[in-house]
PDB file of N, CA and C in Angstrom:
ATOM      1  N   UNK A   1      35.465 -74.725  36.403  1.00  0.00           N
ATOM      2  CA  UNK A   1      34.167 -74.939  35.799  1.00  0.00           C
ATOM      3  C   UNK A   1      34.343 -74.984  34.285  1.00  0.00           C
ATOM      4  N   UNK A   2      33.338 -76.062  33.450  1.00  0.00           N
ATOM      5  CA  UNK A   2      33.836 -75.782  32.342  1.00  0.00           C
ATOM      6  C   UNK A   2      32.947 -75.175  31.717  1.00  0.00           C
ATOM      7  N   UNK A   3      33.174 -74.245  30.336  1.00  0.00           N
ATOM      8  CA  UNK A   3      32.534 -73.916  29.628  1.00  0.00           C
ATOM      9  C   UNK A   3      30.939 -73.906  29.542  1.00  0.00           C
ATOM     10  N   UNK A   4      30.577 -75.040  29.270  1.00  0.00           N
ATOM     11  CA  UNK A   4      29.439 -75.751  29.113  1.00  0.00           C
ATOM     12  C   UNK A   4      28.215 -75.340  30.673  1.00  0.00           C
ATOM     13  N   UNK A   5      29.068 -75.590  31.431  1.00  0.00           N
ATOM     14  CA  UNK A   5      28.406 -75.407  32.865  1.00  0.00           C
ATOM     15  C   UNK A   5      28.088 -73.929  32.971  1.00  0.00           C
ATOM     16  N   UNK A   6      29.276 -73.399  32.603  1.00  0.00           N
ATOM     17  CA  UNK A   6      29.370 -71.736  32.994  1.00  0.00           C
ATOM     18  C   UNK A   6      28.145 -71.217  32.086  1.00  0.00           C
ATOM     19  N   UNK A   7      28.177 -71.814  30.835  1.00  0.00           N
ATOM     20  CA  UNK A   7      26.740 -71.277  29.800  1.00  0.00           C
ATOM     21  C   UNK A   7      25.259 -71.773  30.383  1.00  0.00           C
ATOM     22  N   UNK A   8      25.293 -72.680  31.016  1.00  0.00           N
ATOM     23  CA  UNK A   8      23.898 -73.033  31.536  1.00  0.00           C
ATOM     24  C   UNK A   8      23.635 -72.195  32.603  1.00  0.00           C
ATOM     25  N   UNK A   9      24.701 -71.960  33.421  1.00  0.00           N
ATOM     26  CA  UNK A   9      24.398 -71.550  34.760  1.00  0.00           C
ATOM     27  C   UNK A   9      24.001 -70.070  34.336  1.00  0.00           C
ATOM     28  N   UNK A  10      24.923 -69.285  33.916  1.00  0.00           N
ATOM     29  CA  UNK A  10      24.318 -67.817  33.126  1.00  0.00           C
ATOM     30  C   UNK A  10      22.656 -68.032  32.708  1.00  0.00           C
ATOM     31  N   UNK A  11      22.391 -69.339  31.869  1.00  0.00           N
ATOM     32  CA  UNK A  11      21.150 -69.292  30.898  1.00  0.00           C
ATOM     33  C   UNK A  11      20.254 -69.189  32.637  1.00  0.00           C
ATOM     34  N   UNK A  12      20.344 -70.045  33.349  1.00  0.00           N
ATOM     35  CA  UNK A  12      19.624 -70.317  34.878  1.00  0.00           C
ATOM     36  C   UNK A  12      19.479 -68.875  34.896  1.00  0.00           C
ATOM     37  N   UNK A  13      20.441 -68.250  35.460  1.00  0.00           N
ATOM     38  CA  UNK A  13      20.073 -66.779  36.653  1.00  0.00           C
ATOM     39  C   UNK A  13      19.306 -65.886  35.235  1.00  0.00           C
ATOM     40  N   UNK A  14      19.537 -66.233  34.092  1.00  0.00           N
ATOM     41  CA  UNK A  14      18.759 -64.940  33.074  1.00  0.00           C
ATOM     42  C   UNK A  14      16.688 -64.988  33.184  1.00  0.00           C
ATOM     43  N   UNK A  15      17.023 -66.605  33.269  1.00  0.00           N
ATOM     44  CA  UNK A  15      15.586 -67.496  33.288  1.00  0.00           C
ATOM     45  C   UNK A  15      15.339 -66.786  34.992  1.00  0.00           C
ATOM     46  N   UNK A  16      15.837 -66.493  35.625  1.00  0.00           N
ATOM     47  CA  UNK A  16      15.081 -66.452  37.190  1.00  0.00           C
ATOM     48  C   UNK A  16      15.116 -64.968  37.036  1.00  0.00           C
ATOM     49  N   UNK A  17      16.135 -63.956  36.590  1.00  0.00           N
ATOM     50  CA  UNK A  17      15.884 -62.150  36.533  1.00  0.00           C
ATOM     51  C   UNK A  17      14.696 -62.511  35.835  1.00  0.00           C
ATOM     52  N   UNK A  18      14.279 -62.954  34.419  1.00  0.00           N
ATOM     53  CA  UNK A  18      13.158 -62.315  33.999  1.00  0.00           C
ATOM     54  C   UNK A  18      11.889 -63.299  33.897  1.00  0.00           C
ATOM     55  N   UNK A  19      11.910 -64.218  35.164  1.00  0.00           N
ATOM     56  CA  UNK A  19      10.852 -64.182  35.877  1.00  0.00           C
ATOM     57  C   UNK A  19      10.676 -63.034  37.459  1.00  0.00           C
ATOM     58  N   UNK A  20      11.483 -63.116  38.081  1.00  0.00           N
ATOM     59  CA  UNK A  20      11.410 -62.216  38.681  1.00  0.00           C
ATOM     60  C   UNK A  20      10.904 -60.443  37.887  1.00  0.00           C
ATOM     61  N   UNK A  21      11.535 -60.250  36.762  1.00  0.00           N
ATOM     62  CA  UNK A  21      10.898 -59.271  36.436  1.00  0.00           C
ATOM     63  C   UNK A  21       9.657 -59.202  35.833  1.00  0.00           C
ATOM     64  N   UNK A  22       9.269 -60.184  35.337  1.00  0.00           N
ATOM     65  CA  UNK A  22       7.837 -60.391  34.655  1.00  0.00           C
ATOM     66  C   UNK A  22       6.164 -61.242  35.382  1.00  0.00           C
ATOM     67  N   UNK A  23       7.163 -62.030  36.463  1.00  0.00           N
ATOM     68  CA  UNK A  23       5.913 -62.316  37.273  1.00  0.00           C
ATOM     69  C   UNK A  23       6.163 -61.836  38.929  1.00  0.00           C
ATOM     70  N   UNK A  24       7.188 -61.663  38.906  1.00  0.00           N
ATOM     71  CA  UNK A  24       6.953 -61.463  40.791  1.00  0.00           C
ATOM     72  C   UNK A  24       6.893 -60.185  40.774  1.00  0.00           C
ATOM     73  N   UNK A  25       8.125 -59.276  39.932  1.00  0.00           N
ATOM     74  CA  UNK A  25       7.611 -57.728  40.308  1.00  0.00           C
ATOM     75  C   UNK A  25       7.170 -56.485  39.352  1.00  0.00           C
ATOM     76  N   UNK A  26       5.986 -56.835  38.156  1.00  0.00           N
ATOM     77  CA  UNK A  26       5.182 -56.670  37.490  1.00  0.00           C
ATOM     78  C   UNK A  26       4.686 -55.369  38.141  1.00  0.00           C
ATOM     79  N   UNK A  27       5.011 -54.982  39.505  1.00  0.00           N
ATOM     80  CA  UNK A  27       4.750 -53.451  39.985  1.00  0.00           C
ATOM     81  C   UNK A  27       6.039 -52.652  39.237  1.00  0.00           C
ATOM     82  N   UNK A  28       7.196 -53.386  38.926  1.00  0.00           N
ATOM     83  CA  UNK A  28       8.495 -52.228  39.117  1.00  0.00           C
ATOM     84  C   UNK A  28       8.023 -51.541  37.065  1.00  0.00           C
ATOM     85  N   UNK A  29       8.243 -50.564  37.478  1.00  0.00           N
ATOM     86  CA  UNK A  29       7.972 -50.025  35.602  1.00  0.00           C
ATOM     87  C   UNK A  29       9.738 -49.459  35.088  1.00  0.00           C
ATOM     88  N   UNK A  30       8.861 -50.257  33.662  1.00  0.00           N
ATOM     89  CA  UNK A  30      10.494 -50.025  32.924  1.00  0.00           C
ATOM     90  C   UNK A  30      10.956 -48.809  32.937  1.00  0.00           C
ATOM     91  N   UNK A  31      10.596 -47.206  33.104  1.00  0.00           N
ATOM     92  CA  UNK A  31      11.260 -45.910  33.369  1.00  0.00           C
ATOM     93  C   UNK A  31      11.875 -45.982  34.626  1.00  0.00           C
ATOM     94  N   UNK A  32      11.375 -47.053  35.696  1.00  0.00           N
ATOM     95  CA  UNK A  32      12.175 -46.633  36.576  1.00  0.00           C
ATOM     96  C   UNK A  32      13.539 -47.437  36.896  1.00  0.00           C
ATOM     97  N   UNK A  33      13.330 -49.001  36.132  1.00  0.00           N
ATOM     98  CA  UNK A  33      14.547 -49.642  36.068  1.00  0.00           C
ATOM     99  C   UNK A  33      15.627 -48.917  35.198  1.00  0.00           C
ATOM    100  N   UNK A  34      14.961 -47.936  34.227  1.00  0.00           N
ATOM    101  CA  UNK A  34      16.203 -47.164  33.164  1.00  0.00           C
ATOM    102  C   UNK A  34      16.634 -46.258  34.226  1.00  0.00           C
ATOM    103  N   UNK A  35      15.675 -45.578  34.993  1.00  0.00           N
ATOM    104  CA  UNK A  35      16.016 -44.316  35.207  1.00  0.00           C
ATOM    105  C   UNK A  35      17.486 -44.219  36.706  1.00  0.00           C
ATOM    106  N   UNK A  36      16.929 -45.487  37.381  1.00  0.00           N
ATOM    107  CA  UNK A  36      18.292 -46.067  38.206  1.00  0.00           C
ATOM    108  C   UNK A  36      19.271 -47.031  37.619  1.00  0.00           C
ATOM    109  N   UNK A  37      18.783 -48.100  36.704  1.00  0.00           N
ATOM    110  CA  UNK A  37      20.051 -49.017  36.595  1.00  0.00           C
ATOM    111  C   UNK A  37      20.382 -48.968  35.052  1.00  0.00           C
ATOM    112  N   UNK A  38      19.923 -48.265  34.351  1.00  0.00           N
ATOM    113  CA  UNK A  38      20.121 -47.526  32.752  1.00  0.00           C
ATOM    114  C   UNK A  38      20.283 -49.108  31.968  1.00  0.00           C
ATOM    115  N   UNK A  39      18.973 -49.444  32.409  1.00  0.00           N
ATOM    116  CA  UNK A  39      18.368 -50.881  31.269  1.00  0.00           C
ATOM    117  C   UNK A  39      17.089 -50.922  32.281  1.00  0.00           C
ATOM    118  N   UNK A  40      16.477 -51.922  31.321  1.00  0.00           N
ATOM    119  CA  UNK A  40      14.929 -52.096  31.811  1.00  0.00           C
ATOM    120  C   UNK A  40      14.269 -53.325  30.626  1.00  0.00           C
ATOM    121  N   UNK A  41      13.455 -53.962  31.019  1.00  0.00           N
ATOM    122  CA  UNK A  41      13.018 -55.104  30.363  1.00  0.00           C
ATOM    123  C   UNK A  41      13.126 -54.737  28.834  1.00  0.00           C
ATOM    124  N   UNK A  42      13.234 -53.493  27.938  1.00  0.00           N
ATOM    125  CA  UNK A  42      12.904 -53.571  26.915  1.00  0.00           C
ATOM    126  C   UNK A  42      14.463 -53.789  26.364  1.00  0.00           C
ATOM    127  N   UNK A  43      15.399 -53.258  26.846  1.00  0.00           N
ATOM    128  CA  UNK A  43      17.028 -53.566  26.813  1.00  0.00           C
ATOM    129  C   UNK A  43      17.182 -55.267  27.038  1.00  0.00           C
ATOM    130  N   UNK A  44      16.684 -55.913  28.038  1.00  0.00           N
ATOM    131  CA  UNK A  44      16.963 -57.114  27.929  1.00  0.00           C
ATOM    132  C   UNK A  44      16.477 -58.175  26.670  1.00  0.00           C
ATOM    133  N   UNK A  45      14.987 -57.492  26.520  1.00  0.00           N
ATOM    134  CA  UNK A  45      14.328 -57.682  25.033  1.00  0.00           C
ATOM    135  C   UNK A  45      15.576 -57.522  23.896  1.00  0.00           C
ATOM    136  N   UNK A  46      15.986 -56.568  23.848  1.00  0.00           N
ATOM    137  CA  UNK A  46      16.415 -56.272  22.454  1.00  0.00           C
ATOM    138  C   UNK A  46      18.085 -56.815  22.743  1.00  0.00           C
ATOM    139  N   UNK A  47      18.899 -57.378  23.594  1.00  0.00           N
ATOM    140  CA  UNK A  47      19.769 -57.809  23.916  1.00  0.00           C
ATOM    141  C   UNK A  47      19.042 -59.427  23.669  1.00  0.00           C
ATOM    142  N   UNK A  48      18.585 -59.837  23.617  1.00  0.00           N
ATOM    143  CA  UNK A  48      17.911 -61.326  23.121  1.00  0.00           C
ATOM    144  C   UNK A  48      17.976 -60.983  21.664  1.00  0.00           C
ATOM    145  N   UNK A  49      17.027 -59.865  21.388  1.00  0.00           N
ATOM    146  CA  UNK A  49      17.444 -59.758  19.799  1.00  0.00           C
ATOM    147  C   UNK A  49      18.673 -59.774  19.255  1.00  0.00           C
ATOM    148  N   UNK A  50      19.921 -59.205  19.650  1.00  0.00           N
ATOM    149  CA  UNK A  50      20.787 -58.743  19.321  1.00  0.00           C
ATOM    150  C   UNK A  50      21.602 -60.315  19.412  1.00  0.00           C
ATOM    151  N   UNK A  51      21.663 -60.552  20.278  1.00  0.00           N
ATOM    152  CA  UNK A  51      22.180 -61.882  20.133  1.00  0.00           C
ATOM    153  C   UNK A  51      21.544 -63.026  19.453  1.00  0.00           C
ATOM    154  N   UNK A  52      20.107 -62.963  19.674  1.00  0.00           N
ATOM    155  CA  UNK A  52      19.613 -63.871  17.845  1.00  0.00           C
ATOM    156  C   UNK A  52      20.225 -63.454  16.471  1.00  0.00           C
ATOM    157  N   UNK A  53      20.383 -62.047  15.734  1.00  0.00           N
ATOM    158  CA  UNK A  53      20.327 -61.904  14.865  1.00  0.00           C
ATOM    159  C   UNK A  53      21.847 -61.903  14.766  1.00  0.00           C
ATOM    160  N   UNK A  54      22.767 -61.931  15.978  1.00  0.00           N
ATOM    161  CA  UNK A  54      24.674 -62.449  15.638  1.00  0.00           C
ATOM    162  C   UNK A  54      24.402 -63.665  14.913  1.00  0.00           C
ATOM    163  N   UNK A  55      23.368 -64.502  15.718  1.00  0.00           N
ATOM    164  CA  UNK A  55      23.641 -66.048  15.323  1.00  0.00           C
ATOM    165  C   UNK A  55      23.373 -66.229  14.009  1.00  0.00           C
ATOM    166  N   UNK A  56      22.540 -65.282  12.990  1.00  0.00           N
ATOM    167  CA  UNK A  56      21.857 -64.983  11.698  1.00  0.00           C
ATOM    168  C   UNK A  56      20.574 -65.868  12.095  1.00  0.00           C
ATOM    169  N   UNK A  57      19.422 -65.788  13.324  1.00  0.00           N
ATOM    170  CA  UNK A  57      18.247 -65.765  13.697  1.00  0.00           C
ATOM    171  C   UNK A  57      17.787 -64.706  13.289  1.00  0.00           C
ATOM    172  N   UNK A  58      16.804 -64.631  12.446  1.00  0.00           N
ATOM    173  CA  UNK A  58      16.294 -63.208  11.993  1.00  0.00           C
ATOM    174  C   UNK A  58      14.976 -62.706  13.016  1.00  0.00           C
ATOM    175  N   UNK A  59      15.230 -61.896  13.903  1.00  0.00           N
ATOM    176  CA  UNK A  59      14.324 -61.538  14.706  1.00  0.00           C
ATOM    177  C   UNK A  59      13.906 -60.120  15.284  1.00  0.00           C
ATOM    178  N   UNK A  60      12.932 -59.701  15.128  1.00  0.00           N
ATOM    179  CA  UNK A  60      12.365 -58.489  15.115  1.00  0.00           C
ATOM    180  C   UNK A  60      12.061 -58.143  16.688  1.00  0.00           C
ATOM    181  N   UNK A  61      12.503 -56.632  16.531  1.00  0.00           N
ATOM    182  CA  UNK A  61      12.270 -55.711  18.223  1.00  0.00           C
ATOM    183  C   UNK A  61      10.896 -56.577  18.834  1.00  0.00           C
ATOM    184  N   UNK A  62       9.731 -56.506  17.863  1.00  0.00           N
ATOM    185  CA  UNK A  62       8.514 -56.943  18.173  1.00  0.00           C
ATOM    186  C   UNK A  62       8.406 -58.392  18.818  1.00  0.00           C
ATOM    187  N   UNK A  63       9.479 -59.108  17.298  1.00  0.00           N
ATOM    188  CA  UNK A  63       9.142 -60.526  18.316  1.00  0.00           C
ATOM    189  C   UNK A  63       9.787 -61.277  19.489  1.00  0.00           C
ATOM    190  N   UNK A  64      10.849 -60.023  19.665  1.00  0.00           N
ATOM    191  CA  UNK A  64      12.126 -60.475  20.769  1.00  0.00           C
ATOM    192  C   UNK A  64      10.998 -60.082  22.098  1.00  0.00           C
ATOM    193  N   UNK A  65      10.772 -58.814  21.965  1.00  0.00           N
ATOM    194  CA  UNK A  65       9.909 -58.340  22.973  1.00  0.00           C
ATOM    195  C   UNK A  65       8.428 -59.422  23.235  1.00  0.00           C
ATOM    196  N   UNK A  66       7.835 -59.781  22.603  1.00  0.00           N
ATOM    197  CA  UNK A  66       7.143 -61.148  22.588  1.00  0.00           C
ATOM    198  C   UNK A  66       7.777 -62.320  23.433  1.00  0.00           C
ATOM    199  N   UNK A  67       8.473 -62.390  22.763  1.00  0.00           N
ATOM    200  CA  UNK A  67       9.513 -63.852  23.304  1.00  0.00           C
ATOM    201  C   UNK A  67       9.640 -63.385  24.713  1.00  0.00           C
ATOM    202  N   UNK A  68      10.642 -62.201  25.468  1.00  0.00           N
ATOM    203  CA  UNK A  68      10.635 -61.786  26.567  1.00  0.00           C
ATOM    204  C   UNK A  68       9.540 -61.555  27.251  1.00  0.00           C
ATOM    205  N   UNK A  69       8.380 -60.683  27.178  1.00  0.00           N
ATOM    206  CA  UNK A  69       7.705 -60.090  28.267  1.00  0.00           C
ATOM    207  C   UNK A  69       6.310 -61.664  28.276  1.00  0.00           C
ATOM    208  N   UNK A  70       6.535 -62.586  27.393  1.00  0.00           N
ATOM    209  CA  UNK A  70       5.418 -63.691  27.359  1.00  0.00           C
ATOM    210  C   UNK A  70       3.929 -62.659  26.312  1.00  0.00           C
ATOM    211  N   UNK A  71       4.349 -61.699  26.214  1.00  0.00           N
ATOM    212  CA  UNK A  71       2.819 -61.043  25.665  1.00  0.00           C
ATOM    213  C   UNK A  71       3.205 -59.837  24.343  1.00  0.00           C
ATOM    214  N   UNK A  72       2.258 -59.549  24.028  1.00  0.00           N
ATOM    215  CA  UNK A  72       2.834 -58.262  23.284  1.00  0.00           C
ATOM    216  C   UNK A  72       3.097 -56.990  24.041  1.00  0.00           C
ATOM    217  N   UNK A  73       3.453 -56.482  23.607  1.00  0.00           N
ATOM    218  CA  UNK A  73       3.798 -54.689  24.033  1.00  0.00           C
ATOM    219  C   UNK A  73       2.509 -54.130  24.570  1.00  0.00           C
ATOM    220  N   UNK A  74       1.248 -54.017  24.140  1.00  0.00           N
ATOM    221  CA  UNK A  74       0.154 -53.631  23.829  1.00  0.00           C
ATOM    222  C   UNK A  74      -0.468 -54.880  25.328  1.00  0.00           C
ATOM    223  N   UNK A  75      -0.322 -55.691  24.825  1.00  0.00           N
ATOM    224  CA  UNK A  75      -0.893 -56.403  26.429  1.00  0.00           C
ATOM    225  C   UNK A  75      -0.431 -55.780  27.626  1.00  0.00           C
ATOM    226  N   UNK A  76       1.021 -55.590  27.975  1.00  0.00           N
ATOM    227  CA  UNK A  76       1.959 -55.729  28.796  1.00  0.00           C
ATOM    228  C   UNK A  76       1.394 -53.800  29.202  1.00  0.00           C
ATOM    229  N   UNK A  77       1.742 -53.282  28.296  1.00  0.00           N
ATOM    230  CA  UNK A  77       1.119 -51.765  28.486  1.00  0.00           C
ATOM    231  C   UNK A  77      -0.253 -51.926  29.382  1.00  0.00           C
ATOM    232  N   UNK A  78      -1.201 -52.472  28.878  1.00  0.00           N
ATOM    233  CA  UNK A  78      -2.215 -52.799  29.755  1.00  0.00           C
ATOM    234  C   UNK A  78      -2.560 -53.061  30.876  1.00  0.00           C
ATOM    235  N   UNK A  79      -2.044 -54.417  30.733  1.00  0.00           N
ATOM    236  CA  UNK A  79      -1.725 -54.562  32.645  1.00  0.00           C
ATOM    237  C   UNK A  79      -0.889 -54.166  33.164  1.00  0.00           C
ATOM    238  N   UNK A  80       0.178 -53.940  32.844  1.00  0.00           N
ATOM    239  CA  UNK A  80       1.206 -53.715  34.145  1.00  0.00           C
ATOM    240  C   UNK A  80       1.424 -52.178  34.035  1.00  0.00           C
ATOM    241  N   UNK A  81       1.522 -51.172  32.645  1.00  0.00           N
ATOM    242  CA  UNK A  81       2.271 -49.831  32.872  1.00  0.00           C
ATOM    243  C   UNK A  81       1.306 -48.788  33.299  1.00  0.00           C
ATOM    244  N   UNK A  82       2.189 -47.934  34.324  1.00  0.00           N
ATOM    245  CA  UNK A  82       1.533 -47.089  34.538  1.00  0.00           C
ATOM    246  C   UNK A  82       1.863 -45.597  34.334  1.00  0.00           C
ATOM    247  N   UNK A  83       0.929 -44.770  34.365  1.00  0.00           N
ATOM    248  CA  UNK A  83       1.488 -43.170  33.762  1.00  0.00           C
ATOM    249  C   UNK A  83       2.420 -42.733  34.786  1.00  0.00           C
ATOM    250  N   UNK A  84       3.492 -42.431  33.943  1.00  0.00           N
ATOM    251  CA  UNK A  84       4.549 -41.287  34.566  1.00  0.00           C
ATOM    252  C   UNK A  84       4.839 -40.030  34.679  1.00  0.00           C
ATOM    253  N   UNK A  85       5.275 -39.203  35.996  1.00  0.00           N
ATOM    254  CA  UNK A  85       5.400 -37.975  36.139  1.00  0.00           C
ATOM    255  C   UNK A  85       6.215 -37.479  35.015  1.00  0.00           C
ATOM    256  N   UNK A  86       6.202 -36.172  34.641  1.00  0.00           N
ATOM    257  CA  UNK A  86       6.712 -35.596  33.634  1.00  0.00           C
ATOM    258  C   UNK A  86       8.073 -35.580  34.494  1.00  0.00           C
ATOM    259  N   UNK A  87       8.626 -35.504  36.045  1.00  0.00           N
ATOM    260  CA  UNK A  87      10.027 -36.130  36.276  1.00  0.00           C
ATOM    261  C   UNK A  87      10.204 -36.735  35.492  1.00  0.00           C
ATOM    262  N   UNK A  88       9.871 -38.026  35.602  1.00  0.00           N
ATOM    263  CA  UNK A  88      10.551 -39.247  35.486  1.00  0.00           C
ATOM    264  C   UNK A  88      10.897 -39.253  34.308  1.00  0.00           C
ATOM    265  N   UNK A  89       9.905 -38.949  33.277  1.00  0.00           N
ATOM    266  CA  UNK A  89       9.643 -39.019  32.002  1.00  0.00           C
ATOM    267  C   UNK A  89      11.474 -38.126  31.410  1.00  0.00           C
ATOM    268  N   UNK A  90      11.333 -36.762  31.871  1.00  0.00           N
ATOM    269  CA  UNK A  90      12.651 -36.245  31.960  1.00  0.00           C
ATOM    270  C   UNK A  90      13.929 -36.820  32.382  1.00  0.00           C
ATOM    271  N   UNK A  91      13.730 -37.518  33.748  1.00  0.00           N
ATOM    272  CA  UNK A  91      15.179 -38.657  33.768  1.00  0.00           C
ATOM    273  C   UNK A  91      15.299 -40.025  32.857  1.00  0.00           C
ATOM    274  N   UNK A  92      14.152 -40.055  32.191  1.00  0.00           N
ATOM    275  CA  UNK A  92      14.306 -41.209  31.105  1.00  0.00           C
ATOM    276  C   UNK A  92      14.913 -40.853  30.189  1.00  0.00           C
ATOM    277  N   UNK A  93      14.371 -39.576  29.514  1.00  0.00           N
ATOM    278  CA  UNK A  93      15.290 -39.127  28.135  1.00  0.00           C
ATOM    279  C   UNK A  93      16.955 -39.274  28.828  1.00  0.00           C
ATOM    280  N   UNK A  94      16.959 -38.541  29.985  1.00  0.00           N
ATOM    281  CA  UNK A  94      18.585 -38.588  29.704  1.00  0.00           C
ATOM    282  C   UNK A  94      18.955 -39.943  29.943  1.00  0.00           C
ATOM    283  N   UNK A  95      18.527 -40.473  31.138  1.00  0.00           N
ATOM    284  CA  UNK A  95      19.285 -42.287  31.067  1.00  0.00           C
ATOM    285  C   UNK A  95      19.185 -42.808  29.918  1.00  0.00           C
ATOM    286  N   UNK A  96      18.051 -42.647  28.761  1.00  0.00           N
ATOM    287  CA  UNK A  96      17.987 -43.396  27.588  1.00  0.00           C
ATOM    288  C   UNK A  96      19.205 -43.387  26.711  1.00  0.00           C
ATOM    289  N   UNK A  97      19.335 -42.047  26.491  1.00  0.00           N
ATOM    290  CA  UNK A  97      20.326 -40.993  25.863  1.00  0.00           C
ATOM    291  C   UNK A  97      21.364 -42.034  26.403  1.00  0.00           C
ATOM    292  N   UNK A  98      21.926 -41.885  27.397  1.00  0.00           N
ATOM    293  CA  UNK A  98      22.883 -42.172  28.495  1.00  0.00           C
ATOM    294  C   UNK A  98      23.350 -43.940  28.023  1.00  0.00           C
ATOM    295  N   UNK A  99      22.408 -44.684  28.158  1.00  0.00           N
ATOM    296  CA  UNK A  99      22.120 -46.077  28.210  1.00  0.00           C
ATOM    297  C   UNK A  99      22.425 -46.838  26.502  1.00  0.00           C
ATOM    298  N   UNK A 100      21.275 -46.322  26.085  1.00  0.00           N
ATOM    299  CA  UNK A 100      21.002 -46.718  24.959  1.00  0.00           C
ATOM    300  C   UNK A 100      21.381 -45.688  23.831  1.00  0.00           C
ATOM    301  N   UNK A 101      21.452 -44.735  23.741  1.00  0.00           N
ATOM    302  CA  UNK A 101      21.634 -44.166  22.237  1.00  0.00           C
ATOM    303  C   UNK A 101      20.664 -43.878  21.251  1.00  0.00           C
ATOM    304  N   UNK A 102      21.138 -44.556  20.479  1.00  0.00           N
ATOM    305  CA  UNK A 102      20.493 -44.910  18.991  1.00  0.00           C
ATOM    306  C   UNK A 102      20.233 -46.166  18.720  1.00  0.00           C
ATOM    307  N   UNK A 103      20.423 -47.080  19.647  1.00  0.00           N
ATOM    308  CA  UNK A 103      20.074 -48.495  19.535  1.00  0.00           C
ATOM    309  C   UNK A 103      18.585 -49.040  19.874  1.00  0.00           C
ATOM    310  N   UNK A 104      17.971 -47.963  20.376  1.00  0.00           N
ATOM    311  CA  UNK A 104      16.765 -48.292  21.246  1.00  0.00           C
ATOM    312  C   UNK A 104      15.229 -48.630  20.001  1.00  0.00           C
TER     313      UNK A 104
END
């Protein structure tokens, strides 16, 4: 396969995870994708950022997260998130910790 193919086909399955994560399963909440697979839509957000701003795209947490979820933070909170047990909330700090760091 060459190059070229291998980059589209990656760009394909990224385009179908985050429709799948943003329109088909709009039930799953980002504490619980951290809290089992230690990322969650806001990691894929800021991994879009991170790779805009290699390219010297100057792009902000805010507008990567825009670009990804189709809405703002503040929309997306709205409809889709819902309150979490003080569990969960506790296995987030550590997967965050765990996951992300200081990058978050």
């Amino acid at each position: 396969m060459d190059k070229q193919t291998q980059i589209e086909l990656e760009a394909a399955a990224f385009r179908t995870l985050r429709k799948h994560l943003m329109e088909d399963r709009t039930d799953v909440q980002n504490i619980d994708m951290m809290n089992l697979a230690g990322f969650c839509r806001n990691c894929l957000s800021r991994w879009y950022q991170e790779a805009a701003n290699e390219r010297g795209i100057d792009m902000s947490k805010d507008e990567a997260r825009k670009i990804f979820y189709g809405m703002t933070m503040a929309d997306w909170k709205a409809n889709y998130q819902t309150d979490a047990s003080p569990q969960k909330q506790a296995e987030f700090e550590v997967a965050f910790r765990e996951n992300v760091g200081d990058k978050g």
